[in-house]
PDB file of N, CA and C in Angstrom:
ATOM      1  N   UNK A   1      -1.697  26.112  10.598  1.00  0.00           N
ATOM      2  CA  UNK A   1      -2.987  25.556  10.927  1.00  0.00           C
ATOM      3  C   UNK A   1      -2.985  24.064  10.612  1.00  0.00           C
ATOM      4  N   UNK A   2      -3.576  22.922  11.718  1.00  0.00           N
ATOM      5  CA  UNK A   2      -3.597  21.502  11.651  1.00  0.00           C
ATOM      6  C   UNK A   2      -4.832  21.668  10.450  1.00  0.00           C
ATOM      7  N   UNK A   3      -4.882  20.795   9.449  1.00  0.00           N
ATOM      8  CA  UNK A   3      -6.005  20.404   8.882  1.00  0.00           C
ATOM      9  C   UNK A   3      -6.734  18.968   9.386  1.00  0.00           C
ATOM     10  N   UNK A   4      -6.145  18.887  10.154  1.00  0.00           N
ATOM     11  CA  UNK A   4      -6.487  17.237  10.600  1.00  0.00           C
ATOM     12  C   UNK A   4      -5.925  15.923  10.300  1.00  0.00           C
ATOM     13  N   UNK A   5      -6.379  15.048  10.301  1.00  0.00           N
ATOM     14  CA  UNK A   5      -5.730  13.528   9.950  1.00  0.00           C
ATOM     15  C   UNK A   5      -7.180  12.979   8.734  1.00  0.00           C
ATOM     16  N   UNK A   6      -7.234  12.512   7.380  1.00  0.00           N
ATOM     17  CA  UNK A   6      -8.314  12.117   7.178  1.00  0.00           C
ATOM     18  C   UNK A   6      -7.892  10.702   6.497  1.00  0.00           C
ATOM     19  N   UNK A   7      -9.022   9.699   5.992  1.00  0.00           N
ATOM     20  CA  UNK A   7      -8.868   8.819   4.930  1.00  0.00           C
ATOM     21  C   UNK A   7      -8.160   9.257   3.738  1.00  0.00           C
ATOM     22  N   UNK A   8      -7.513   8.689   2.948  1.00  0.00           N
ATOM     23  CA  UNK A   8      -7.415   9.440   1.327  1.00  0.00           C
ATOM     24  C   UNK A   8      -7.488   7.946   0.770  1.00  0.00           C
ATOM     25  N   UNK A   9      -6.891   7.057   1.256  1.00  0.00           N
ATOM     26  CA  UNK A   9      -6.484   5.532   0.400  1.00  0.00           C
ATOM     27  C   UNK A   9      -6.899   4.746   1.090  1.00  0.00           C
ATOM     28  N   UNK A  10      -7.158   3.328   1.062  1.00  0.00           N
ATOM     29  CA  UNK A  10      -6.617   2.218   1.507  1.00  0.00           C
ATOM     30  C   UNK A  10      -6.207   1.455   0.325  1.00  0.00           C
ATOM     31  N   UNK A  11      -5.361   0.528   0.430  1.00  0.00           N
ATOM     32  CA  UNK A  11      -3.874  -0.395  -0.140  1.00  0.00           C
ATOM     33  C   UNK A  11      -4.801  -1.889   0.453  1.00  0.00           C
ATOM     34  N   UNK A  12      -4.762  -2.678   0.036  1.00  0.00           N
ATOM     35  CA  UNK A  12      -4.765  -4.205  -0.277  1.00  0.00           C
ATOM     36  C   UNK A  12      -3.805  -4.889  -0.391  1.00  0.00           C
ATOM     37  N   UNK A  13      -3.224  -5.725   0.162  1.00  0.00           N
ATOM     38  CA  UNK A  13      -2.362  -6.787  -0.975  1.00  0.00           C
ATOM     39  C   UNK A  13      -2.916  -8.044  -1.694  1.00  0.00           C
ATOM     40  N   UNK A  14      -3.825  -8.537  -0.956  1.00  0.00           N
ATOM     41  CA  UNK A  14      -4.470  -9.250  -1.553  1.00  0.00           C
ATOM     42  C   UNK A  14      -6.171  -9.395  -1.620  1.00  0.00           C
ATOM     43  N   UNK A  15      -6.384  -8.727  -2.390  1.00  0.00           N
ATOM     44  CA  UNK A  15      -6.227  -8.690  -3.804  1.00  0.00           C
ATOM     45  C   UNK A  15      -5.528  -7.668  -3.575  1.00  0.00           C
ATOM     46  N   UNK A  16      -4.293  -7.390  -4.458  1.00  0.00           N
ATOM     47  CA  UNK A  16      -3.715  -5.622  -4.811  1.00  0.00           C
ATOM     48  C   UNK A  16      -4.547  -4.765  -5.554  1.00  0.00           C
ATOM     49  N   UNK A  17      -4.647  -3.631  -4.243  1.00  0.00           N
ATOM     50  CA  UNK A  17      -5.478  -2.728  -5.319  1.00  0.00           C
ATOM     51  C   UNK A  17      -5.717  -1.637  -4.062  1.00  0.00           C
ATOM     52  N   UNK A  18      -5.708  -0.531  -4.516  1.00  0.00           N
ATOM     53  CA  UNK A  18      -5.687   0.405  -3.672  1.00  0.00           C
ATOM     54  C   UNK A  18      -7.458   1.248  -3.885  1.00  0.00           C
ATOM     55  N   UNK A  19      -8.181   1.859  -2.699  1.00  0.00           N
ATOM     56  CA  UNK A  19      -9.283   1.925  -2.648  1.00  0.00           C
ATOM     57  C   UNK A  19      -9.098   4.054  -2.892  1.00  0.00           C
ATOM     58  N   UNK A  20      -9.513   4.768  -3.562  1.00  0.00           N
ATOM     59  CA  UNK A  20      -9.292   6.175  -3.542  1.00  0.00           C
ATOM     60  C   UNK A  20     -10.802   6.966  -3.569  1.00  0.00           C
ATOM     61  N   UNK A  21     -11.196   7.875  -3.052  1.00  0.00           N
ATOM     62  CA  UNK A  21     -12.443   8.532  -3.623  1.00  0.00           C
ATOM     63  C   UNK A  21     -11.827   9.356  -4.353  1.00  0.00           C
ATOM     64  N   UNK A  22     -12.500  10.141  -5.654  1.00  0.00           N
ATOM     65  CA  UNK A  22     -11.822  10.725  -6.643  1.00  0.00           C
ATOM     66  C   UNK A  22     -13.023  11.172  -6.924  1.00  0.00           C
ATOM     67  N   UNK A  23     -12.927  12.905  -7.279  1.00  0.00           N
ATOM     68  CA  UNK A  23     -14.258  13.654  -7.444  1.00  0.00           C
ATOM     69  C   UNK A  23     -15.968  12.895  -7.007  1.00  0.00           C
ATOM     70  N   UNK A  24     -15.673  12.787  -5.777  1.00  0.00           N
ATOM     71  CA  UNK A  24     -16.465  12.241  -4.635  1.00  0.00           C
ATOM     72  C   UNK A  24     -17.099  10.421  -5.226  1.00  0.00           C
ATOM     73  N   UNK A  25     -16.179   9.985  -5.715  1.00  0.00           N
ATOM     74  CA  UNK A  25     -17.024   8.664  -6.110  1.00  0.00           C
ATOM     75  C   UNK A  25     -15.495   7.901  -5.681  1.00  0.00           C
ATOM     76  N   UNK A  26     -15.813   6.347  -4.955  1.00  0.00           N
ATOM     77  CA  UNK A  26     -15.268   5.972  -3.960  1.00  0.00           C
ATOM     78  C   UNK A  26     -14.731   4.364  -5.624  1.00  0.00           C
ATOM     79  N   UNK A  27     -13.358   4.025  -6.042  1.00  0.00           N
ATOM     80  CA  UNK A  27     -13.213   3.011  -6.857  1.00  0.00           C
ATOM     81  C   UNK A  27     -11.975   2.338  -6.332  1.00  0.00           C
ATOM     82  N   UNK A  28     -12.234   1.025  -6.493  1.00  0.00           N
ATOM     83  CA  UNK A  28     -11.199   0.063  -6.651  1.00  0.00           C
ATOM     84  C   UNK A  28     -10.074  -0.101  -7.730  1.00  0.00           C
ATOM     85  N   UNK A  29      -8.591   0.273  -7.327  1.00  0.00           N
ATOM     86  CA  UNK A  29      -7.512   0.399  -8.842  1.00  0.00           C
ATOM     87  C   UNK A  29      -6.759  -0.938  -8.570  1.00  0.00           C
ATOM     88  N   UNK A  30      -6.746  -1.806  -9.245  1.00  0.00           N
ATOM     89  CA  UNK A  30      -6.191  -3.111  -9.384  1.00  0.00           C
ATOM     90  C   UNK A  30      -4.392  -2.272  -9.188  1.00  0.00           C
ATOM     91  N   UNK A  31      -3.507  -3.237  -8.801  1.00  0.00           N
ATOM     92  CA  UNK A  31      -2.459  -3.239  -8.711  1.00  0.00           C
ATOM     93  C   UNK A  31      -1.679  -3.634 -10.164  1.00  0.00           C
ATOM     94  N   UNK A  32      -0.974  -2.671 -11.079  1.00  0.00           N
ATOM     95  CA  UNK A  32      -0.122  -2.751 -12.238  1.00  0.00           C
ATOM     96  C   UNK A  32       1.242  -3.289 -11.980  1.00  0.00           C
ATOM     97  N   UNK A  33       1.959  -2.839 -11.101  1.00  0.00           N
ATOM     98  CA  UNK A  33       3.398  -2.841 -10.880  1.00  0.00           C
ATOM     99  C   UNK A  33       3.688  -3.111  -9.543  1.00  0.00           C
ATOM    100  N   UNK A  34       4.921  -3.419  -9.137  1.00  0.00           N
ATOM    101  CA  UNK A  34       5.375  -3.596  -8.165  1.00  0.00           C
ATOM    102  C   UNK A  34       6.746  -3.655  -7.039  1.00  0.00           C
ATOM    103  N   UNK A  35       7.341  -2.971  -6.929  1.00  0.00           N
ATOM    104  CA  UNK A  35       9.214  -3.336  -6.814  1.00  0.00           C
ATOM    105  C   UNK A  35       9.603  -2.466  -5.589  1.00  0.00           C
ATOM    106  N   UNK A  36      10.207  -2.924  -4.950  1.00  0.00           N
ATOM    107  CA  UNK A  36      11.014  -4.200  -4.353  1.00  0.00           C
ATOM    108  C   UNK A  36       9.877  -4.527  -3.367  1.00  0.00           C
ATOM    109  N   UNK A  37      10.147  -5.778  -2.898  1.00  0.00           N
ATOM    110  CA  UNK A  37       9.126  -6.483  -2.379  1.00  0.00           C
ATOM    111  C   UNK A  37       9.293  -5.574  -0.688  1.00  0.00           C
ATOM    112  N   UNK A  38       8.750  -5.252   0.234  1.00  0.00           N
ATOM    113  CA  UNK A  38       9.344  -4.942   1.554  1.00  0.00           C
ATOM    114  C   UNK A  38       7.920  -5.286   2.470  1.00  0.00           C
ATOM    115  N   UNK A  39       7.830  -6.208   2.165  1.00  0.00           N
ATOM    116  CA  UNK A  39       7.254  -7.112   3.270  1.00  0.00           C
ATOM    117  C   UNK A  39       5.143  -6.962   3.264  1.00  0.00           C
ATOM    118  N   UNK A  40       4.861  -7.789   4.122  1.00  0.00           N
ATOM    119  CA  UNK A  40       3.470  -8.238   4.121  1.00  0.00           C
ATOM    120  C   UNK A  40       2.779  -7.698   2.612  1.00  0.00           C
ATOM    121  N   UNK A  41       3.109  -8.723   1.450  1.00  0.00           N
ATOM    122  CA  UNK A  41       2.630  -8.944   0.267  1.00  0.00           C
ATOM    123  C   UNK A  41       2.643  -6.800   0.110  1.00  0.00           C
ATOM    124  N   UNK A  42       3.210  -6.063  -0.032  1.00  0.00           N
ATOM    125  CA  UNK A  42       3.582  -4.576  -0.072  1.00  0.00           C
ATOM    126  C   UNK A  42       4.559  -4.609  -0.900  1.00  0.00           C
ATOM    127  N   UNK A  43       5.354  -3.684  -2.241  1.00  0.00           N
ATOM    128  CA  UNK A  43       6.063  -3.319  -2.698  1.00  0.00           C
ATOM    129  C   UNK A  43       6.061  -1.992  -2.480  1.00  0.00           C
ATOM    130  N   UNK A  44       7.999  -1.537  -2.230  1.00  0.00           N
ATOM    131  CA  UNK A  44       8.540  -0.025  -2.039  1.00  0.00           C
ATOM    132  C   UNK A  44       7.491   0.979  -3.125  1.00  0.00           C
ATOM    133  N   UNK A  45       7.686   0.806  -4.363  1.00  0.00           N
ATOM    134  CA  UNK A  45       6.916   1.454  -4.864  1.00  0.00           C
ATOM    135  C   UNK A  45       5.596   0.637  -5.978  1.00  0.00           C
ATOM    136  N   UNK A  46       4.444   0.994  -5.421  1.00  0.00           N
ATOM    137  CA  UNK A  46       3.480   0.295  -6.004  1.00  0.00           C
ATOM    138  C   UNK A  46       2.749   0.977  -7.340  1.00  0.00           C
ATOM    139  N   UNK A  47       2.098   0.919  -8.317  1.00  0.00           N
ATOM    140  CA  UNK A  47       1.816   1.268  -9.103  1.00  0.00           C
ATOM    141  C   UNK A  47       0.049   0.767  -9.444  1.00  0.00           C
ATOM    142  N   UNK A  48      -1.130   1.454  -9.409  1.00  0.00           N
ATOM    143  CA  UNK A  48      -1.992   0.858  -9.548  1.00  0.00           C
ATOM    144  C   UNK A  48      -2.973   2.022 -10.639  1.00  0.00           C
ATOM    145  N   UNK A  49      -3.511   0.949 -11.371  1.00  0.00           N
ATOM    146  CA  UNK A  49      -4.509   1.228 -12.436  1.00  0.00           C
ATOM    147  C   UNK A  49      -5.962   0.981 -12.562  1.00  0.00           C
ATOM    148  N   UNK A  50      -6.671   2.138 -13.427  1.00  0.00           N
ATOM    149  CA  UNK A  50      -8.007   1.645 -13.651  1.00  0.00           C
ATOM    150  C   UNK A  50      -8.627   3.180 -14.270  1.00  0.00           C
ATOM    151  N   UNK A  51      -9.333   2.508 -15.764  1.00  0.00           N
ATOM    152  CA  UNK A  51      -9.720   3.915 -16.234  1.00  0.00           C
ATOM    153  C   UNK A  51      -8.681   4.770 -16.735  1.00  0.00           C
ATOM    154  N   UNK A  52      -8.553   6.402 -16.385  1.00  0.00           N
ATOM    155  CA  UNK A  52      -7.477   6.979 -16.768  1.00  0.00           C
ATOM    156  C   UNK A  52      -7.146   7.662 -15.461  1.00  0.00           C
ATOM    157  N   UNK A  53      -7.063   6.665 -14.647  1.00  0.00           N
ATOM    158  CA  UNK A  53      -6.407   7.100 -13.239  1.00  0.00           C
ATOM    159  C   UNK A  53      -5.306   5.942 -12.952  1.00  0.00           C
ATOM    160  N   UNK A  54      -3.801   6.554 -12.993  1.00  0.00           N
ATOM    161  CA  UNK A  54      -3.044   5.552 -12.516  1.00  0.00           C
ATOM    162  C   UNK A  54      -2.163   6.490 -10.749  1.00  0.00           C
ATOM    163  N   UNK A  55      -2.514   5.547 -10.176  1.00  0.00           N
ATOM    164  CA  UNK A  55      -2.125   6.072  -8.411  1.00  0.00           C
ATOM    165  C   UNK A  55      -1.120   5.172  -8.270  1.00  0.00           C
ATOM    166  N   UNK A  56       0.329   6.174  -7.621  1.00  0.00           N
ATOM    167  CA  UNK A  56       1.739   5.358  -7.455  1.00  0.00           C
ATOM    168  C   UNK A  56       1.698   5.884  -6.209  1.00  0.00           C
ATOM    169  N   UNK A  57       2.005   4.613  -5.222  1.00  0.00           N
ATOM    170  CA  UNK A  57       2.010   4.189  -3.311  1.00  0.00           C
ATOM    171  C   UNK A  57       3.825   4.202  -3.661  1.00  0.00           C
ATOM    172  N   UNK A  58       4.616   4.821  -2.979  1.00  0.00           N
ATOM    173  CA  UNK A  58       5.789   4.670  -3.077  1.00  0.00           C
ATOM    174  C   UNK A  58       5.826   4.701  -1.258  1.00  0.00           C
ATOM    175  N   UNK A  59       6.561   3.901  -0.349  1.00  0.00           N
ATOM    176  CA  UNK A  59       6.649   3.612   0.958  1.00  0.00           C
ATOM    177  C   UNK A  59       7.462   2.679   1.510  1.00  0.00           C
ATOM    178  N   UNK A  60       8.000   3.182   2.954  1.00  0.00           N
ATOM    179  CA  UNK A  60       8.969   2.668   3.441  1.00  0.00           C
ATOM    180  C   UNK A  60       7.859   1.835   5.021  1.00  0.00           C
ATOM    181  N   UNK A  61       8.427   0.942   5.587  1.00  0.00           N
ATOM    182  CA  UNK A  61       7.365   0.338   6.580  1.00  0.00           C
ATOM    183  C   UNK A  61       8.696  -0.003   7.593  1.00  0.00           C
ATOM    184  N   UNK A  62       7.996  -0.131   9.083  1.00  0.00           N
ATOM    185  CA  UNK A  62       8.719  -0.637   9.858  1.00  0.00           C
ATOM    186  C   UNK A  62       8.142  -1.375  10.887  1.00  0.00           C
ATOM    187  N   UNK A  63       8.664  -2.494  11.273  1.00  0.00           N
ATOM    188  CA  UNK A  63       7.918  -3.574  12.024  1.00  0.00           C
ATOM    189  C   UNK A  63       8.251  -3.060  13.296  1.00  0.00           C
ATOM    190  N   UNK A  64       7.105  -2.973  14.352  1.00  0.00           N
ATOM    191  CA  UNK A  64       7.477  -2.901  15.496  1.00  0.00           C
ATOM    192  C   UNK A  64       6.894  -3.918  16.625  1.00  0.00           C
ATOM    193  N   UNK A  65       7.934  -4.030  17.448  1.00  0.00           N
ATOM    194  CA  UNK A  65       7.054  -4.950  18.909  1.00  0.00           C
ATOM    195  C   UNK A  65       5.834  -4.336  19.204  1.00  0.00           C
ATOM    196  N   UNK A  66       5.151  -3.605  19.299  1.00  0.00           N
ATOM    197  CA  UNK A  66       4.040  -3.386  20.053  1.00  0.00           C
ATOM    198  C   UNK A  66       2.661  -3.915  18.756  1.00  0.00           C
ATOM    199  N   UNK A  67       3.288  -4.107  17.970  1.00  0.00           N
ATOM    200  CA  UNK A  67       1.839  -4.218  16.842  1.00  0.00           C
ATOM    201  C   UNK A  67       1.993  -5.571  16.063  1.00  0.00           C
ATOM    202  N   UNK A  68       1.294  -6.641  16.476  1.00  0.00           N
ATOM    203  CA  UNK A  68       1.321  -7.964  16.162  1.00  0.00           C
ATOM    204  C   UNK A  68       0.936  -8.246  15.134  1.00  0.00           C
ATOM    205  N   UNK A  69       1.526  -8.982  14.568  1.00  0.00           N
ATOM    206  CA  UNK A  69       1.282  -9.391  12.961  1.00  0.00           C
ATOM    207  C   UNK A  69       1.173  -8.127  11.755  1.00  0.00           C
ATOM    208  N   UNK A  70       2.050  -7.051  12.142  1.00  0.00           N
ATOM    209  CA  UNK A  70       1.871  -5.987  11.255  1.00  0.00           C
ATOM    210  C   UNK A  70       3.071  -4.732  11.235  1.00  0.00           C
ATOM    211  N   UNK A  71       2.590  -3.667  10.536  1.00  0.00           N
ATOM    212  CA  UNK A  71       3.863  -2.750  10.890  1.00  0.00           C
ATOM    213  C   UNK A  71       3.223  -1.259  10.583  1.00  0.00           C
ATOM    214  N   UNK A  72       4.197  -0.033  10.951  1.00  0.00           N
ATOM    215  CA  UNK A  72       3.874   1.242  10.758  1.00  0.00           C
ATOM    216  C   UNK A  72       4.399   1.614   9.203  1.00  0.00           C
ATOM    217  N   UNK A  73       3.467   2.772   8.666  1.00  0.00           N
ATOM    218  CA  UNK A  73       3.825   3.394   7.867  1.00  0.00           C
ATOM    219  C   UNK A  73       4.981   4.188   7.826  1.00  0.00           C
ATOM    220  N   UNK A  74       6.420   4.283   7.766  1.00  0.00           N
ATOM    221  CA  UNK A  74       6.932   5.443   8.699  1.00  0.00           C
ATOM    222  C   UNK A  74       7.142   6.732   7.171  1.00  0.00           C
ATOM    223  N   UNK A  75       6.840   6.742   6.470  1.00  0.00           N
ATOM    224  CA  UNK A  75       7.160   7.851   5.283  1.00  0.00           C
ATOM    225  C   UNK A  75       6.300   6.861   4.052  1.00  0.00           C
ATOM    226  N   UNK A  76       5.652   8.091   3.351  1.00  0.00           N
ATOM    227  CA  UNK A  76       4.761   7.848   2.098  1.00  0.00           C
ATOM    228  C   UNK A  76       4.395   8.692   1.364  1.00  0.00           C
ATOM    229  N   UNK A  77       4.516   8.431   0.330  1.00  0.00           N
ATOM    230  CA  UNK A  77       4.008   9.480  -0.476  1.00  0.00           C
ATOM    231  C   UNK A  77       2.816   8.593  -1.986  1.00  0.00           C
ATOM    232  N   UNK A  78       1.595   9.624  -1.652  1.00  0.00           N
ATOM    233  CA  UNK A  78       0.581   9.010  -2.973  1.00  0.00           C
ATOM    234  C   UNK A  78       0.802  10.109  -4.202  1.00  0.00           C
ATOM    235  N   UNK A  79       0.693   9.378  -5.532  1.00  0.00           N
ATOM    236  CA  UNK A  79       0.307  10.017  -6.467  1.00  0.00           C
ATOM    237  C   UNK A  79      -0.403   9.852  -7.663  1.00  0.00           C
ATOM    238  N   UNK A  80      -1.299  10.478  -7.916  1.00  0.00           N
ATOM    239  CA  UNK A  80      -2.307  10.703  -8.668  1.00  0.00           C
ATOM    240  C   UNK A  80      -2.240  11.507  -9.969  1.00  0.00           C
ATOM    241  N   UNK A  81      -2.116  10.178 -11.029  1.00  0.00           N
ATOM    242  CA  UNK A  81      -2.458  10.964 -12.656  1.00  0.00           C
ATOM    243  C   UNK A  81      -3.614  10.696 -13.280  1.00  0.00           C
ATOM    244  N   UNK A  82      -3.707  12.002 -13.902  1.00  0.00           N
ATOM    245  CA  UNK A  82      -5.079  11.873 -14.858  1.00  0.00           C
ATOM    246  C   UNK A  82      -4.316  12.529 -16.260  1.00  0.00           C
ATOM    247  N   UNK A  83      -4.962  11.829 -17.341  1.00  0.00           N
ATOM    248  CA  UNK A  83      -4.378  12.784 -18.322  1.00  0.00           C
ATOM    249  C   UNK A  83      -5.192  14.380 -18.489  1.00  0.00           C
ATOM    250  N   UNK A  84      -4.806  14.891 -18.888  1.00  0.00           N
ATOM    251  CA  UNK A  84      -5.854  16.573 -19.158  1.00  0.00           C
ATOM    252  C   UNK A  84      -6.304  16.995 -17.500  1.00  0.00           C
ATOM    253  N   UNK A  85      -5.885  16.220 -16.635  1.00  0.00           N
ATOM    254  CA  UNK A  85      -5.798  17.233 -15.366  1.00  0.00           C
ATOM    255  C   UNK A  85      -4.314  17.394 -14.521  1.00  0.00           C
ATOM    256  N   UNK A  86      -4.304  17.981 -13.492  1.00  0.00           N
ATOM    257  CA  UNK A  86      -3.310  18.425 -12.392  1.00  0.00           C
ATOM    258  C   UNK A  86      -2.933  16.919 -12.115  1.00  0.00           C
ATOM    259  N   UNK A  87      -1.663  16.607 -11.624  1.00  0.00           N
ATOM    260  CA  UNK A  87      -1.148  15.861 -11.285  1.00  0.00           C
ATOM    261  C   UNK A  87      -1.436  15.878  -9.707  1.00  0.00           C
ATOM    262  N   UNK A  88      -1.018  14.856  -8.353  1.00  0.00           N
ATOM    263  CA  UNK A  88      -1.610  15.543  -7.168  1.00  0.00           C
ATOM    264  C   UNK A  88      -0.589  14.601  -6.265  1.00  0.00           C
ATOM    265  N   UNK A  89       0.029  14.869  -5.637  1.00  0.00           N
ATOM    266  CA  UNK A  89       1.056  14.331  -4.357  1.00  0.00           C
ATOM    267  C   UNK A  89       1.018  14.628  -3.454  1.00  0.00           C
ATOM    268  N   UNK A  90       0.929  13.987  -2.658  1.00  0.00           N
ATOM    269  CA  UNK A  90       0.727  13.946  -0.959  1.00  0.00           C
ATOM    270  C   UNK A  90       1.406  12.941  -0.020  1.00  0.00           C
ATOM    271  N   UNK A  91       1.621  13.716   1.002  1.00  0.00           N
ATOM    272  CA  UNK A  91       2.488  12.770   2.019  1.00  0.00           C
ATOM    273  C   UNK A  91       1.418  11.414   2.674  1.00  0.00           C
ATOM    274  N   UNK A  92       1.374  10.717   2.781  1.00  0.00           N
ATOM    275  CA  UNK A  92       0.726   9.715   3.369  1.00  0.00           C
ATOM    276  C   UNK A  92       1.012   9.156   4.711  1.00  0.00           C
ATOM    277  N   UNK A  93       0.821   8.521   5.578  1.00  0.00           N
ATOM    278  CA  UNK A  93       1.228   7.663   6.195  1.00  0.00           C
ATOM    279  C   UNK A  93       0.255   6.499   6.764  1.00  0.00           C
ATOM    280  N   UNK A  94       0.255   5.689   7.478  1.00  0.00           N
ATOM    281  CA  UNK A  94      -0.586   4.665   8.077  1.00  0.00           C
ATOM    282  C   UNK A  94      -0.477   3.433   9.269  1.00  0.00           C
ATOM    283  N   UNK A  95      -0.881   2.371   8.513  1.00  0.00           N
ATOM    284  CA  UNK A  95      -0.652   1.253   9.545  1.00  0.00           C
ATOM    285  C   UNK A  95      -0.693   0.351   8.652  1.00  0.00           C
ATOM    286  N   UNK A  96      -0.058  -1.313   8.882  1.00  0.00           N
ATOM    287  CA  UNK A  96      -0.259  -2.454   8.443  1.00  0.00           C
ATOM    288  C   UNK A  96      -1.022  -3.524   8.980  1.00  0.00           C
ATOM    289  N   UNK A  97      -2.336  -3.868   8.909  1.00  0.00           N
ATOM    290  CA  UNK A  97      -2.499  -5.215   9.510  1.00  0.00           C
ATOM    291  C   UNK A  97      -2.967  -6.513   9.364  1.00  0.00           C
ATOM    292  N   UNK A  98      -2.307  -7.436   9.819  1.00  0.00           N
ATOM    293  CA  UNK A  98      -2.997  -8.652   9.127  1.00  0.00           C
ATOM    294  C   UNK A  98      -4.091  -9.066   9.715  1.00  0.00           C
ATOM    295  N   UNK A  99      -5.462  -9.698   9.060  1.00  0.00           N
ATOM    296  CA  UNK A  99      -6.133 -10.469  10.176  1.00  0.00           C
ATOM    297  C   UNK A  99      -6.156 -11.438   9.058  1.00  0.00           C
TER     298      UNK A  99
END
């Protein structure tokens, strides 16, 4: 069974900080970490904090001709710690764009 396509994140680079709803309340996690750099202000694996929620963006990107000034998500994975709860991983994917 498809469950569909939905929101879960959006990613920033500038400012870094990734956007999550988390038990239905919608917060901004500043960007902690960062390595290796792979393009439009993005690191392979990102690391972001706030509270006792730290969310790791680990992702590969690929530039293509048809999408100007930007690139595809092509593999991702989010993850989500809390201390004293479930840990939570999910495949991700997306888009890049600049305006």
């Amino acid at each position: 069974m498809d469950a569909g396509r939905q929101l879960v994140a959006m990613a920033t680079a500038d400012p870094g900080q990734i956007r999550l709803a988390i038990d239905g309340k919608t917060t901004d996690y500043a960007m902690a970490t960062q390595s290796p750099a792979i393009g439009f202000g993005f690191g392979g694996v990102t690391q972001y904090r706030g509270g006792d929620v730290t969310a790791t963006l680990d992702m590969a990107v690929a530039v293509r001709a048809d999408i100007s000034a930007g690139a595809t998500v092509t593999s991702a994975t989010l993850r989500i710690d809390r201390p004293g709860r479930d840990t939570v991983v999910m495949p991700v994917g997306g888009l890049i764009g600049c305006v």
